[in-house]
N, C-alpha and C. Protein backbone atom coordinates (compact mmCIF):
# COMPACT_ATOMS: atom_id res chain seq x y z
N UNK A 1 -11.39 1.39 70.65
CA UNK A 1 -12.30 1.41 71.79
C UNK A 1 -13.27 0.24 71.70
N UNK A 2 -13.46 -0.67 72.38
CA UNK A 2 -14.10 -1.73 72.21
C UNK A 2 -16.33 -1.56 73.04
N UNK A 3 -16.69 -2.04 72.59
CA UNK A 3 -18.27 -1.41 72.30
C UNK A 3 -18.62 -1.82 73.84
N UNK A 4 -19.65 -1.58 74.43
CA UNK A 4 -20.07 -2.13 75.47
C UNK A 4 -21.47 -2.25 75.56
N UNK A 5 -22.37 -3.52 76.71
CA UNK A 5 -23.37 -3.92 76.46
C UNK A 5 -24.22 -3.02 75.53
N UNK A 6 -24.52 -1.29 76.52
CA UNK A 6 -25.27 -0.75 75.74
C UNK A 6 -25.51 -0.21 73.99
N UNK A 7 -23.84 -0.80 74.16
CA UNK A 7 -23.76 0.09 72.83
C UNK A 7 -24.57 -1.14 71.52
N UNK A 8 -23.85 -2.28 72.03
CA UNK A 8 -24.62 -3.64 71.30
C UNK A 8 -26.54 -3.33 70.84
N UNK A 9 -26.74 -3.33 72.15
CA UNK A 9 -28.24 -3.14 72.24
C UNK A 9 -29.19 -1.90 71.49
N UNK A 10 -28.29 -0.66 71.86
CA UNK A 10 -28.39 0.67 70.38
C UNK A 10 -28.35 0.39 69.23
N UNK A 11 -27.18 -0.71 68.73
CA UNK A 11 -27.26 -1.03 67.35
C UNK A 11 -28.59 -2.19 67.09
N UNK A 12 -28.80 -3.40 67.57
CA UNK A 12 -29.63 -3.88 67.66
C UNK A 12 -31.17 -3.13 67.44
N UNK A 13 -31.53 -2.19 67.96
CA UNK A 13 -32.82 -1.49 68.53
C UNK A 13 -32.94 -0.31 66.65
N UNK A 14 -31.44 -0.21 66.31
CA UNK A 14 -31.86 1.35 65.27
C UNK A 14 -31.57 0.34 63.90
N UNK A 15 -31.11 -0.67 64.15
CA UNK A 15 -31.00 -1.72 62.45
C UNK A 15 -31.88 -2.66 62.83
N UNK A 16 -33.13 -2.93 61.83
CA UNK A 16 -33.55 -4.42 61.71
C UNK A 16 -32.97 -5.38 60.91
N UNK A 17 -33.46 -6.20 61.01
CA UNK A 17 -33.20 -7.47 60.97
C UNK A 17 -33.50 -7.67 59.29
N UNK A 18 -34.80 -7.07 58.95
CA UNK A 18 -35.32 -7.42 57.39
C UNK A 18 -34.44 -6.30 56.85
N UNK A 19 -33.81 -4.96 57.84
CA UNK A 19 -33.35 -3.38 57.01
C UNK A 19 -32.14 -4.09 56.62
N UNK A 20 -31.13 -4.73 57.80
CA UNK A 20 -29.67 -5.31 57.32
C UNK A 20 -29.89 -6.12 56.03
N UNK A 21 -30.42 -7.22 56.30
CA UNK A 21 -30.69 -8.12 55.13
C UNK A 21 -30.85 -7.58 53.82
N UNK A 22 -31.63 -6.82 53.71
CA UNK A 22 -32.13 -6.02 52.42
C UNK A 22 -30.66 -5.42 51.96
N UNK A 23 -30.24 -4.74 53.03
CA UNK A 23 -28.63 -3.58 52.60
C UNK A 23 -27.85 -4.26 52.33
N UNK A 24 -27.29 -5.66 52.82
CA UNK A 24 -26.86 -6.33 52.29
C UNK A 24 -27.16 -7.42 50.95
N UNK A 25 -28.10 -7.33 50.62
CA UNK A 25 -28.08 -8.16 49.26
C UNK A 25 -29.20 -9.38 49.70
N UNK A 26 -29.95 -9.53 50.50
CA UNK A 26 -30.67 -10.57 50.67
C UNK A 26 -32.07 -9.97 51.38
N UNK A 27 -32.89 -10.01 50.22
CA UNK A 27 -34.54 -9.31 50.45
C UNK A 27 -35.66 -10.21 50.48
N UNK A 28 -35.99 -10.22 51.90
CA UNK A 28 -36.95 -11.21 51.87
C UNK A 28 -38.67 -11.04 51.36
N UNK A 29 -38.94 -12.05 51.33
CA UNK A 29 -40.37 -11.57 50.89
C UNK A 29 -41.51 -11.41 51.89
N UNK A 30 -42.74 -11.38 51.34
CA UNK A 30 -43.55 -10.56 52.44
C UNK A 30 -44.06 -11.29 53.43
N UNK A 31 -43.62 -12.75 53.51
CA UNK A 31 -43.61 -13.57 54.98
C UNK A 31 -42.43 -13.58 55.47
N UNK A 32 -41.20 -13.01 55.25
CA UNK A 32 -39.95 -12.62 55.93
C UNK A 32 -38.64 -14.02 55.35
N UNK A 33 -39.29 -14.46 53.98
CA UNK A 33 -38.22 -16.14 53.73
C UNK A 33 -37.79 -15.39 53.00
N UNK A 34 -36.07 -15.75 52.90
CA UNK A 34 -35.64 -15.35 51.99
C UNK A 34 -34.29 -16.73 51.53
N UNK A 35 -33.35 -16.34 50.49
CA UNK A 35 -32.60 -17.24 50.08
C UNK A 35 -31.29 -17.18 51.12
N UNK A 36 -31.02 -18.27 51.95
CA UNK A 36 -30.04 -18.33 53.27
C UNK A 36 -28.59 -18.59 52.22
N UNK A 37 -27.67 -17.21 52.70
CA UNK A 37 -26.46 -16.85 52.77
C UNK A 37 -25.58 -17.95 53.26
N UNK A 38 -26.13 -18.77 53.90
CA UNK A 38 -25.03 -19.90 54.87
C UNK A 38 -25.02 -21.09 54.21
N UNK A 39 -25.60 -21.76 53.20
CA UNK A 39 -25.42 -22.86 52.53
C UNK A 39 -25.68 -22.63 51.10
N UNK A 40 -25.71 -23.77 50.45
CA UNK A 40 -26.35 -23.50 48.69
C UNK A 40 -28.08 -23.89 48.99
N UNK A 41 -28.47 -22.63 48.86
CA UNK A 41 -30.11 -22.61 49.08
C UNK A 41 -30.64 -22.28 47.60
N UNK A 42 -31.41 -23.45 47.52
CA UNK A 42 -32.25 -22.94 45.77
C UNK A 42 -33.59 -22.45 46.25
N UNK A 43 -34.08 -22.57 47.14
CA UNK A 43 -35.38 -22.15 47.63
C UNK A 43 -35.02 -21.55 49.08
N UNK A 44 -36.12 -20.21 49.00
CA UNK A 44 -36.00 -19.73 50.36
C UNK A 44 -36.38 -20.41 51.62
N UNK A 45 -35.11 -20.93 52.44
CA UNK A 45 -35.36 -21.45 53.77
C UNK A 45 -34.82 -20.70 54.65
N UNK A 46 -34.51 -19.41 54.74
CA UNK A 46 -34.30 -18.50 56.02
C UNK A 46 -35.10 -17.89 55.93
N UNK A 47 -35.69 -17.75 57.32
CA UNK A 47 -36.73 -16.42 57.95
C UNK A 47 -36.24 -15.19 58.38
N UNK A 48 -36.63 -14.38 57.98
CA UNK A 48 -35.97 -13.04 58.08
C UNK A 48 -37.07 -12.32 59.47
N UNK A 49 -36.51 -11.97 60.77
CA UNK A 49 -37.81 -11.64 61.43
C UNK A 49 -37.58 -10.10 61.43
N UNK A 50 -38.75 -9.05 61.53
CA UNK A 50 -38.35 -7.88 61.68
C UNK A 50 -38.06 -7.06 62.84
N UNK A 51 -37.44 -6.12 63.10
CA UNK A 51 -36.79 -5.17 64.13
C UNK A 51 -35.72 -5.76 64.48
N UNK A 52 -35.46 -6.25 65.75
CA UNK A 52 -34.38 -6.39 66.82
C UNK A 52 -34.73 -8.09 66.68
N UNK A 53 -35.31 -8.84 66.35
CA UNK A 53 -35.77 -10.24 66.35
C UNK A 53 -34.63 -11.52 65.56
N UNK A 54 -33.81 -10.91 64.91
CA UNK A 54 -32.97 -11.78 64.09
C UNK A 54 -33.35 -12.37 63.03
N UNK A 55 -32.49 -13.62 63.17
CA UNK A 55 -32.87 -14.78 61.72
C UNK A 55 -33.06 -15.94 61.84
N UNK A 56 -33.26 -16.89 61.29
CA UNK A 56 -33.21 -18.51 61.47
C UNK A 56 -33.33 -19.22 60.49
N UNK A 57 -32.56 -19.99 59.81
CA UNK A 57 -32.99 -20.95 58.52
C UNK A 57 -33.36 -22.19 59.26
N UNK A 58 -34.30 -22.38 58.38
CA UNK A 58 -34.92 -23.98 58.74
C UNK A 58 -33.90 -24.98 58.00
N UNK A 59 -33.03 -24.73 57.39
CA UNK A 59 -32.21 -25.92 56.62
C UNK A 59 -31.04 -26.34 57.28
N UNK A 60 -30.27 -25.07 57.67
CA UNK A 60 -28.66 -25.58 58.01
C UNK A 60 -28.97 -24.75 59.51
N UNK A 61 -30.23 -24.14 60.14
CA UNK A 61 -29.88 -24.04 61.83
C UNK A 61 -29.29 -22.74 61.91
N UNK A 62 -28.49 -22.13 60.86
CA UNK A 62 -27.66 -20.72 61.68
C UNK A 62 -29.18 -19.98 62.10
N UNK A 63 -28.90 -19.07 63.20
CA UNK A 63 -29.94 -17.98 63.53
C UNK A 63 -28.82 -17.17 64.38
N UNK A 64 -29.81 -15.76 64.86
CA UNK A 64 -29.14 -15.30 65.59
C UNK A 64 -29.71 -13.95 65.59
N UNK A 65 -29.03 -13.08 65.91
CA UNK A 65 -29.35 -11.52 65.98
C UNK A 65 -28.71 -10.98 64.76
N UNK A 66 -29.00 -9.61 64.38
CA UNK A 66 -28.39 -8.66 63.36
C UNK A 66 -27.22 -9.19 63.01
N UNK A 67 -26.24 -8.55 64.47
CA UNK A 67 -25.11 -8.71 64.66
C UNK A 67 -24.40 -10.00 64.55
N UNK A 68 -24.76 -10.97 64.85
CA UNK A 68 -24.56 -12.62 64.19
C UNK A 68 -24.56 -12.40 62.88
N UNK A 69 -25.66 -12.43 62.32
CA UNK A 69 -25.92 -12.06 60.66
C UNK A 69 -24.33 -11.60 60.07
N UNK A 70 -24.40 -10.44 60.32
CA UNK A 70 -23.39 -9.83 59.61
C UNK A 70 -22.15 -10.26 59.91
N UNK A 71 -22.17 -10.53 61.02
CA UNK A 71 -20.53 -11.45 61.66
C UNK A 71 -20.43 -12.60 60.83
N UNK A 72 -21.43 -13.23 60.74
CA UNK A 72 -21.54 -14.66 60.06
C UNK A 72 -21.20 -14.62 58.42
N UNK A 73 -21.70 -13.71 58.03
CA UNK A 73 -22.21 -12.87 56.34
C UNK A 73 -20.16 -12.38 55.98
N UNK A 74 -19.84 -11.85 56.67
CA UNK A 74 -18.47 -11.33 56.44
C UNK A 74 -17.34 -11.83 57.30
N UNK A 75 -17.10 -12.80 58.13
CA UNK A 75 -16.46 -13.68 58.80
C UNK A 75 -16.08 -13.18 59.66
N UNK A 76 -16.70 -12.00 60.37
CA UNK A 76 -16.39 -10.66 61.90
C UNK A 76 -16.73 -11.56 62.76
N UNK A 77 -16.03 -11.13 64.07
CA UNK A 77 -16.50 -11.20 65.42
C UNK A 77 -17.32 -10.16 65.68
N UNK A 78 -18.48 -10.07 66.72
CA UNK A 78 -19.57 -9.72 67.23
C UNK A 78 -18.80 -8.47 67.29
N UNK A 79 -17.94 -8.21 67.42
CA UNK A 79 -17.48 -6.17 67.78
C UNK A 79 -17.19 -6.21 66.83
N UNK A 80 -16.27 -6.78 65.74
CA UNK A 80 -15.75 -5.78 64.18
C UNK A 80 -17.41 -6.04 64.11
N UNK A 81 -18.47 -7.32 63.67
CA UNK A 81 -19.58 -6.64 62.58
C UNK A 81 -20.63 -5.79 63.89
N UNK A 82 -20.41 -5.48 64.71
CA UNK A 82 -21.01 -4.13 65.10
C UNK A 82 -20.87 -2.92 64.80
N UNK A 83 -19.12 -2.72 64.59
CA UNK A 83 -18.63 -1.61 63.90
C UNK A 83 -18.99 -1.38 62.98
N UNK A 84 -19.11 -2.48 62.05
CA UNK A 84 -19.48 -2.47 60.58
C UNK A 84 -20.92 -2.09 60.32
N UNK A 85 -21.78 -2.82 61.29
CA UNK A 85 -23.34 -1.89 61.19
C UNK A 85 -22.98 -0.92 61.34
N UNK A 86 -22.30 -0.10 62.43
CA UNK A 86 -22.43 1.65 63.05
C UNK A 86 -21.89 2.00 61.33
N UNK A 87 -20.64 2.16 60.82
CA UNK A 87 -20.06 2.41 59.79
C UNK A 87 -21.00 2.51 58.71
N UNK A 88 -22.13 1.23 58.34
CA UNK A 88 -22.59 1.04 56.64
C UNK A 88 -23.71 1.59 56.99
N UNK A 89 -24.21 2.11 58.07
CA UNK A 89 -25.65 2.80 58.45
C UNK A 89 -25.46 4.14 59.02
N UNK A 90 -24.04 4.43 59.12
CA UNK A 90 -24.08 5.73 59.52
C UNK A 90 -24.87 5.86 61.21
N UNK A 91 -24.79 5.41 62.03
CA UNK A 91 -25.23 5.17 63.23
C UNK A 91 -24.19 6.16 64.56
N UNK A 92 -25.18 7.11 65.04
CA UNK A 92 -25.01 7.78 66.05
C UNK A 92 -24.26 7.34 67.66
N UNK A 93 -23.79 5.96 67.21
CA UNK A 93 -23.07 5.72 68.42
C UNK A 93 -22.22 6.02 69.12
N UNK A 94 -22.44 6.58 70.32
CA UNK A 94 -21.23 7.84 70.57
C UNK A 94 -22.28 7.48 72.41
N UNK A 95 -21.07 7.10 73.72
CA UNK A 95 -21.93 6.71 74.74
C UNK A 95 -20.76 7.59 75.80
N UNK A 96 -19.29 7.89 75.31
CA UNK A 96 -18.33 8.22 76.48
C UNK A 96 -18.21 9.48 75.21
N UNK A 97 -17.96 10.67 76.97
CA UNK A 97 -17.96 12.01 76.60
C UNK A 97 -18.73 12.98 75.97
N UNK A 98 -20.19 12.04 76.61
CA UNK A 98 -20.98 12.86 75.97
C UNK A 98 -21.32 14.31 76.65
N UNK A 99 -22.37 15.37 75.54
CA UNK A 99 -22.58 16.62 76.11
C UNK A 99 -23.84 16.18 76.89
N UNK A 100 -24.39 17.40 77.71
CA UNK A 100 -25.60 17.49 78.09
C UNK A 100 -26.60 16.98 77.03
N UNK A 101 -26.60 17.74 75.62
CA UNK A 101 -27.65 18.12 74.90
C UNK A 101 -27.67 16.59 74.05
N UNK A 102 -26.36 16.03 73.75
CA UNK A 102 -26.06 14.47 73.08
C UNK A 102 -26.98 13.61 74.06
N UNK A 103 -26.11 13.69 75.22
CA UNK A 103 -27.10 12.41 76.21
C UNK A 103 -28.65 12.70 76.30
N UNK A 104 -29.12 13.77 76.26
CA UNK A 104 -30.35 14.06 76.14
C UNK A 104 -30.96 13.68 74.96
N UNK A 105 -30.41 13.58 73.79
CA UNK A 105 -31.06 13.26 72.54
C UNK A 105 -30.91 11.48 72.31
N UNK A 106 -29.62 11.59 72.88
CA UNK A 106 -29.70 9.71 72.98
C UNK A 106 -30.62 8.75 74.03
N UNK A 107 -31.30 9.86 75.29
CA UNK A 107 -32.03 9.02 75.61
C UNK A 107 -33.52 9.21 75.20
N UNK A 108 -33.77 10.26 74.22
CA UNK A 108 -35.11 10.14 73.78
C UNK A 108 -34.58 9.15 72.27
N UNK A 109 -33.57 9.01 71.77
CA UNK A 109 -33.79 7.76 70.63
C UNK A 109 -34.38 6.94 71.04
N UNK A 110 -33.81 6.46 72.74
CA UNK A 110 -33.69 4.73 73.14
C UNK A 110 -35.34 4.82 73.75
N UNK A 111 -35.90 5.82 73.82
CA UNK A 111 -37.53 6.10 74.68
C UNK A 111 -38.25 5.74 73.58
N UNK A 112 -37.65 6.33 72.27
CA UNK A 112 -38.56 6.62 70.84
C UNK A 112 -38.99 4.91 70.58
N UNK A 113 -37.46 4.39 70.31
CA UNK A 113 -37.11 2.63 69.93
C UNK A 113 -38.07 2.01 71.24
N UNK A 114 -38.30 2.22 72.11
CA UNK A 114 -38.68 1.05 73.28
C UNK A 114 -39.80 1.23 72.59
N UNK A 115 -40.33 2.81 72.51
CA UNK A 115 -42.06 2.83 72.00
C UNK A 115 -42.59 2.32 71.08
N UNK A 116 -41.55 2.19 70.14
CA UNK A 116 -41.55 1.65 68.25
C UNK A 116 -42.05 0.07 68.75
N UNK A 117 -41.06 -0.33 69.93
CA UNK A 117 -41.39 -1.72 69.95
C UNK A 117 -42.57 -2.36 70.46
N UNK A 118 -42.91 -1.21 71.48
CA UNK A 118 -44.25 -1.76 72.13
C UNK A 118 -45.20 -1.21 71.28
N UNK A 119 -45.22 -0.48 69.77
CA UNK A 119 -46.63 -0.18 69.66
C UNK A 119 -46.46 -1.37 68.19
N UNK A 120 -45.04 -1.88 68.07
CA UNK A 120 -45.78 -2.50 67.56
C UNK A 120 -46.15 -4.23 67.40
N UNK A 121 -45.83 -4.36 68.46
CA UNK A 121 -46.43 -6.06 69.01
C UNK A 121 -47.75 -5.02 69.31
N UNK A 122 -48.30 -4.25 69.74
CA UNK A 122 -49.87 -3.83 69.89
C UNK A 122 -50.47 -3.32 68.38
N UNK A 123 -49.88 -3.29 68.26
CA UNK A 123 -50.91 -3.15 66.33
C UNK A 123 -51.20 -4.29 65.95
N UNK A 124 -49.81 -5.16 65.12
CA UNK A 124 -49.40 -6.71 65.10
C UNK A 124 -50.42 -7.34 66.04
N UNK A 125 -51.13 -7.55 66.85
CA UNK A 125 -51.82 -8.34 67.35
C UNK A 125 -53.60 -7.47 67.27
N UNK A 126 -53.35 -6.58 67.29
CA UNK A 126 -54.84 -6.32 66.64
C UNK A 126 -54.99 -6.14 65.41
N UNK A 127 -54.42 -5.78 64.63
CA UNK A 127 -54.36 -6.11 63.31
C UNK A 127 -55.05 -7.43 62.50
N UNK A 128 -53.89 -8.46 63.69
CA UNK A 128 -54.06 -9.77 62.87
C UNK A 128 -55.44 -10.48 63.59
N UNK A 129 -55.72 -9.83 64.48
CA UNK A 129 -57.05 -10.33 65.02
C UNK A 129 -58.06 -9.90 64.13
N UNK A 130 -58.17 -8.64 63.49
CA UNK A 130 -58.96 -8.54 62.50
C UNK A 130 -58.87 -8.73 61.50
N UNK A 131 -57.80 -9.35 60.80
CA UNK A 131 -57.61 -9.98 59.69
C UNK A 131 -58.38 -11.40 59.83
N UNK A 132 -58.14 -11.78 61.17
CA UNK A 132 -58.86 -13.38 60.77
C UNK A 132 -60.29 -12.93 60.98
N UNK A 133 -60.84 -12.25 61.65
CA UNK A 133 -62.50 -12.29 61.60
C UNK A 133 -62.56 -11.54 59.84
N UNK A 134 -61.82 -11.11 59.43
CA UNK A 134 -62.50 -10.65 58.38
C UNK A 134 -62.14 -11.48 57.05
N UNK A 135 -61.22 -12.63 57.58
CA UNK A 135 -61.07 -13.86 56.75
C UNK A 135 -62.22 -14.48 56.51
N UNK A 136 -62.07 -14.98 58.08
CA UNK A 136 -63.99 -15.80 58.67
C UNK A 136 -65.13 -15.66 57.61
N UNK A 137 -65.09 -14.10 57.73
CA UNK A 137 -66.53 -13.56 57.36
C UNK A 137 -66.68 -13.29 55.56
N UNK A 138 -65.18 -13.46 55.08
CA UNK A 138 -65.64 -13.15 53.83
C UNK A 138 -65.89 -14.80 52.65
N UNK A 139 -65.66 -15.79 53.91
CA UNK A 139 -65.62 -16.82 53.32
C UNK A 139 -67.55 -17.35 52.81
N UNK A 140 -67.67 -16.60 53.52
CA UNK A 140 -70.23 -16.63 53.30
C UNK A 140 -70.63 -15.36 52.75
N UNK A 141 -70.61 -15.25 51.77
CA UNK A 141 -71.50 -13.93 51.18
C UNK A 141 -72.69 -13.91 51.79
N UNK A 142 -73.48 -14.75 52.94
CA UNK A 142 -74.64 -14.32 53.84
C UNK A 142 -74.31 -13.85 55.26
N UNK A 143 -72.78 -13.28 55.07
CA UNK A 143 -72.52 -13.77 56.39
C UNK A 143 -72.63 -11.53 56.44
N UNK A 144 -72.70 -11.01 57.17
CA UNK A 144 -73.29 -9.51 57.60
C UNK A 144 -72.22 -8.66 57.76
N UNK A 145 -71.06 -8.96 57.62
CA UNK A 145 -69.93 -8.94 57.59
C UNK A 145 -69.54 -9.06 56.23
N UNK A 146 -69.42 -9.43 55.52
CA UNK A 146 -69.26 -9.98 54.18
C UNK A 146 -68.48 -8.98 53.39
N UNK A 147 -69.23 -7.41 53.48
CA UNK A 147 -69.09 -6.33 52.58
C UNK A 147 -68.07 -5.66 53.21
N UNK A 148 -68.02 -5.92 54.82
CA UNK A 148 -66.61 -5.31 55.51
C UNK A 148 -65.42 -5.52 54.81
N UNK A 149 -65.57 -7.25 55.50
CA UNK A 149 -64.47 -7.89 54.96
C UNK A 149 -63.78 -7.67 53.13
N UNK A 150 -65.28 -7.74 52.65
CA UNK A 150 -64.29 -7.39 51.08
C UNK A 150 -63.57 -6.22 51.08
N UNK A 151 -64.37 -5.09 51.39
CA UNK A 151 -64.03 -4.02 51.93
C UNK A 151 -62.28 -3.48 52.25
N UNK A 152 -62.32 -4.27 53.45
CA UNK A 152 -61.39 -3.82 54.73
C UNK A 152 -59.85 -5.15 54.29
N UNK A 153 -60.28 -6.13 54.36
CA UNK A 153 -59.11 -7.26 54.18
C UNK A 153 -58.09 -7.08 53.45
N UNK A 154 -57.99 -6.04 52.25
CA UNK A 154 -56.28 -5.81 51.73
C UNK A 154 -56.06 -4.56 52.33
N UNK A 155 -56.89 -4.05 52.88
CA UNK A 155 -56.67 -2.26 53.52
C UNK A 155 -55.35 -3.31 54.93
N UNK A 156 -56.10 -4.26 55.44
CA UNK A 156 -55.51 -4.85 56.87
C UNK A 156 -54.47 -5.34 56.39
N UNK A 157 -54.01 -6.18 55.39
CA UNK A 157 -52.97 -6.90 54.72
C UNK A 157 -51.79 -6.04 54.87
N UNK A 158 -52.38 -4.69 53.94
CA UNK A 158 -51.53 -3.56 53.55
C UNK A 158 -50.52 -3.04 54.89
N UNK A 159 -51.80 -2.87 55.67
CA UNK A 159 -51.23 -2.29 57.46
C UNK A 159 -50.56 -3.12 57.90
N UNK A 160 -50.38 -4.82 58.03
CA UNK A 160 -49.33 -5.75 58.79
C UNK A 160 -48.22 -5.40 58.03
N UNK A 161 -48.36 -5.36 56.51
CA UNK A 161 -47.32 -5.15 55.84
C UNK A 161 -46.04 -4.07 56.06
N UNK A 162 -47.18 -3.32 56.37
CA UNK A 162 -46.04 -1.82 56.76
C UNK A 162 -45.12 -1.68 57.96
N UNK A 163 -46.38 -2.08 58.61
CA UNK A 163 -45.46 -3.07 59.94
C UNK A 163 -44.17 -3.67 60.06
N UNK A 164 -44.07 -4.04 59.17
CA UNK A 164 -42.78 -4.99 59.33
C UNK A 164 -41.67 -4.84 58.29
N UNK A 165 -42.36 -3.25 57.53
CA UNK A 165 -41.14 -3.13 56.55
C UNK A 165 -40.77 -1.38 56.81
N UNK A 166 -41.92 -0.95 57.57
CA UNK A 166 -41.72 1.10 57.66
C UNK A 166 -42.18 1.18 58.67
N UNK A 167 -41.88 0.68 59.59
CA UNK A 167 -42.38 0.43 61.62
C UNK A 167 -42.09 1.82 61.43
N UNK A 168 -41.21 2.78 61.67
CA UNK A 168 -40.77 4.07 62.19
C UNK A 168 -41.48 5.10 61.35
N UNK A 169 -42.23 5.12 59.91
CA UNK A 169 -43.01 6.02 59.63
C UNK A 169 -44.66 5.58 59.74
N UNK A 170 -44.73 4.38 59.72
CA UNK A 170 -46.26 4.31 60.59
C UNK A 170 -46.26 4.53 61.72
N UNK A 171 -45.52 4.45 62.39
CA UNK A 171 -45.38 5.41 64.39
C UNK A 171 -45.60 6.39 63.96
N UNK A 172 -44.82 7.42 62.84
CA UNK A 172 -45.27 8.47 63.01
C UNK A 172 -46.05 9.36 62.37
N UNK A 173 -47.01 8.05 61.85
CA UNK A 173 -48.12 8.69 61.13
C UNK A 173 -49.37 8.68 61.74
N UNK A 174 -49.51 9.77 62.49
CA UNK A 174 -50.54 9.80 63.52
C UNK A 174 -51.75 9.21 63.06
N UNK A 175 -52.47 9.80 61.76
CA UNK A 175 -53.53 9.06 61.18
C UNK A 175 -53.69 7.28 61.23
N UNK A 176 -52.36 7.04 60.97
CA UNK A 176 -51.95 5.30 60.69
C UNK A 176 -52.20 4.59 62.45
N UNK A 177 -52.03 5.31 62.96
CA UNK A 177 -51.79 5.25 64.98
C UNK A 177 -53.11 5.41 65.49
N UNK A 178 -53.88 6.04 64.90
CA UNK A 178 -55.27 6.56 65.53
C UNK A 178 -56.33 5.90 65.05
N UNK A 179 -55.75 5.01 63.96
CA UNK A 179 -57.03 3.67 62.87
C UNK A 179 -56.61 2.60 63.54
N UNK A 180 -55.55 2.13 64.28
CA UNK A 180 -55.32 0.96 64.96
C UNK A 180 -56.26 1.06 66.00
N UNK A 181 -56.31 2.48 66.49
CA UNK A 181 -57.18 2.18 67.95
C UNK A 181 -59.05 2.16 67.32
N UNK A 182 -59.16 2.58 66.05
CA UNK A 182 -60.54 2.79 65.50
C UNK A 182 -60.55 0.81 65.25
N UNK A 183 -59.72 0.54 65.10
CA UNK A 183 -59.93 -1.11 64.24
C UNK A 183 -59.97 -1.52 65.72
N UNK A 184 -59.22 -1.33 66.87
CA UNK A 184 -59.48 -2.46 68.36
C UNK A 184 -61.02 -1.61 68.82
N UNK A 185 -61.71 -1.10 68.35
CA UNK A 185 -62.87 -0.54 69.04
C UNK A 185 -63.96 -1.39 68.02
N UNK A 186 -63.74 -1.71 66.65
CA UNK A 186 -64.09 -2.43 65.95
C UNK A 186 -64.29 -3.66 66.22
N UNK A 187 -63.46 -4.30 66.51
CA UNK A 187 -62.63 -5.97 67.13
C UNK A 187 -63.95 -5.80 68.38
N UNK A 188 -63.87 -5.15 69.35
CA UNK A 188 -64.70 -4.94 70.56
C UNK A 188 -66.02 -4.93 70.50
N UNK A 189 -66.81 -4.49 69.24
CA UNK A 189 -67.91 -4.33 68.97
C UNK A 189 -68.46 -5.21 67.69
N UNK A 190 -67.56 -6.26 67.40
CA UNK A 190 -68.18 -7.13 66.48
C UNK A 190 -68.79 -7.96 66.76
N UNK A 191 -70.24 -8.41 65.91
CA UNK A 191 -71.61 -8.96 66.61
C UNK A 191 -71.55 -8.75 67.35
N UNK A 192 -71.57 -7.34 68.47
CA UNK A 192 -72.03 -7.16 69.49
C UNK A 192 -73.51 -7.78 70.11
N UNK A 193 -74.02 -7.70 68.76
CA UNK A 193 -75.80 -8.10 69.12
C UNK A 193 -75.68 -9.80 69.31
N UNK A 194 -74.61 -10.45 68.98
CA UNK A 194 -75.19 -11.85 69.83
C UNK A 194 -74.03 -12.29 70.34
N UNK A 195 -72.77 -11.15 70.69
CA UNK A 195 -72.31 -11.59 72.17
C UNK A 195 -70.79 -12.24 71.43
N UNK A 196 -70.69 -12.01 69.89
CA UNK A 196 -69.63 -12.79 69.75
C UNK A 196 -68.18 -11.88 69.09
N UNK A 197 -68.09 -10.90 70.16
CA UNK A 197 -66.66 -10.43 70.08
C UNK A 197 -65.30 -11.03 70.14
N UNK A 198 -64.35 -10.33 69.77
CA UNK A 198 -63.00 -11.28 70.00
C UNK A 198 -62.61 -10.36 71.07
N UNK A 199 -61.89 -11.06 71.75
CA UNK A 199 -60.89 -10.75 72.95
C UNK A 199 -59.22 -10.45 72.41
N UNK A 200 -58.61 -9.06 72.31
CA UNK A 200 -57.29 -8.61 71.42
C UNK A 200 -56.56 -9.17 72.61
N UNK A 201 -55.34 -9.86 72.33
CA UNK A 201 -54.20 -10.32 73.13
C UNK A 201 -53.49 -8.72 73.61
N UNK A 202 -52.77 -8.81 74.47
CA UNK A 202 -51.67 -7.93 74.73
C UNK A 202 -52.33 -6.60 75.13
């Protein structure tokens, strides 16, 4: 049975990009470089991006999606290494003949994944907005801010981090979900008293 658009896009959305890499033998580090599979690399020149985002080496040019990856990684065409994700991940792909209660659960996965994605380009960008004011501020021990920043700056490190390696249990760690919106109310009210807040993208 040969896969169709949606089914591509299911696999895409439930494997990342840093999860494949890792399962296969190539773990990047905590800026996403790792050692590129496609040439003789002595130093890490592929970027590993996380979720649905793909890859790219800066040396020899391959990039692409998951599914490239692994096509590329084991010499598949785009449908055998799709199969091969559904297969080595155990993946629920199943789109013809479904029941009531299946299609119902498959379209709250694909509701769950859209949400995974939008909350987290909205963390990811407030996050890193308060990482740099609390860069800023820890660089002047006169600066009023100072004790935040020592404070708060590996607590924020920690949170991008998770981001991009346990997206699906910080979604559902309500506590972890409810300090993003305590940190953009933060972001909103810094030096309030002389006017010099940041403005969060997105």
């Amino acid at each position: 049975m040969r896969l169709c658009k949606e089914e591509y896009r299911e696999i895409k959305e439930m494997v990342g990009m840093r999860q494949a890499a890792g399962f296969y033998g190539y773990h990047p580090d905590r800026r996403g470089n790792c050692i590129c599979p496609f040439h003789q690399d002595r130093h890490p020149s592929m970027k590993i991006y996380p979720h649905d985002r793909g890859y790219y080496c800066f040396s020899c040019g391959s990039g692409g999606d998951v599914i490239n990856f692994v096509g590329r990684l084991y010499g598949l065409d785009n449908e055998q290494a799709a199969k091969k994700l559904i297969n080595d991940f155990s993946l629920p792909i199943k789109t013809e003949g479904l029941s009531y209660k299946e299609n119902r659960e498959r379209s709250k996965r694909i509701r769950k994944q859209k949400q995974m994605k939008e909350f987290y380009t909205y963390a990811k960008n407030i996050l890193s907005v308060y990482r740099q004011m609390l860069c800023d501020a820890i660089r002047n021990p006169e600066d009023p801010d100072f004790t935040e920043a020592c404070q708060e700056l590996s607590i924020v490190e920690y949170r991008l981090s998770c981001l991009d390696t346990d997206l699906e249990d910080y979604f559902n760690d309500e506590k972890a979900v409810r300090k993003i919106g305590e940190v953009r109310e933060r972001i909103t009210g810094w030096h309030e008293g002389t006017g010099a807040g940041r403005t969060i993208p997105g």
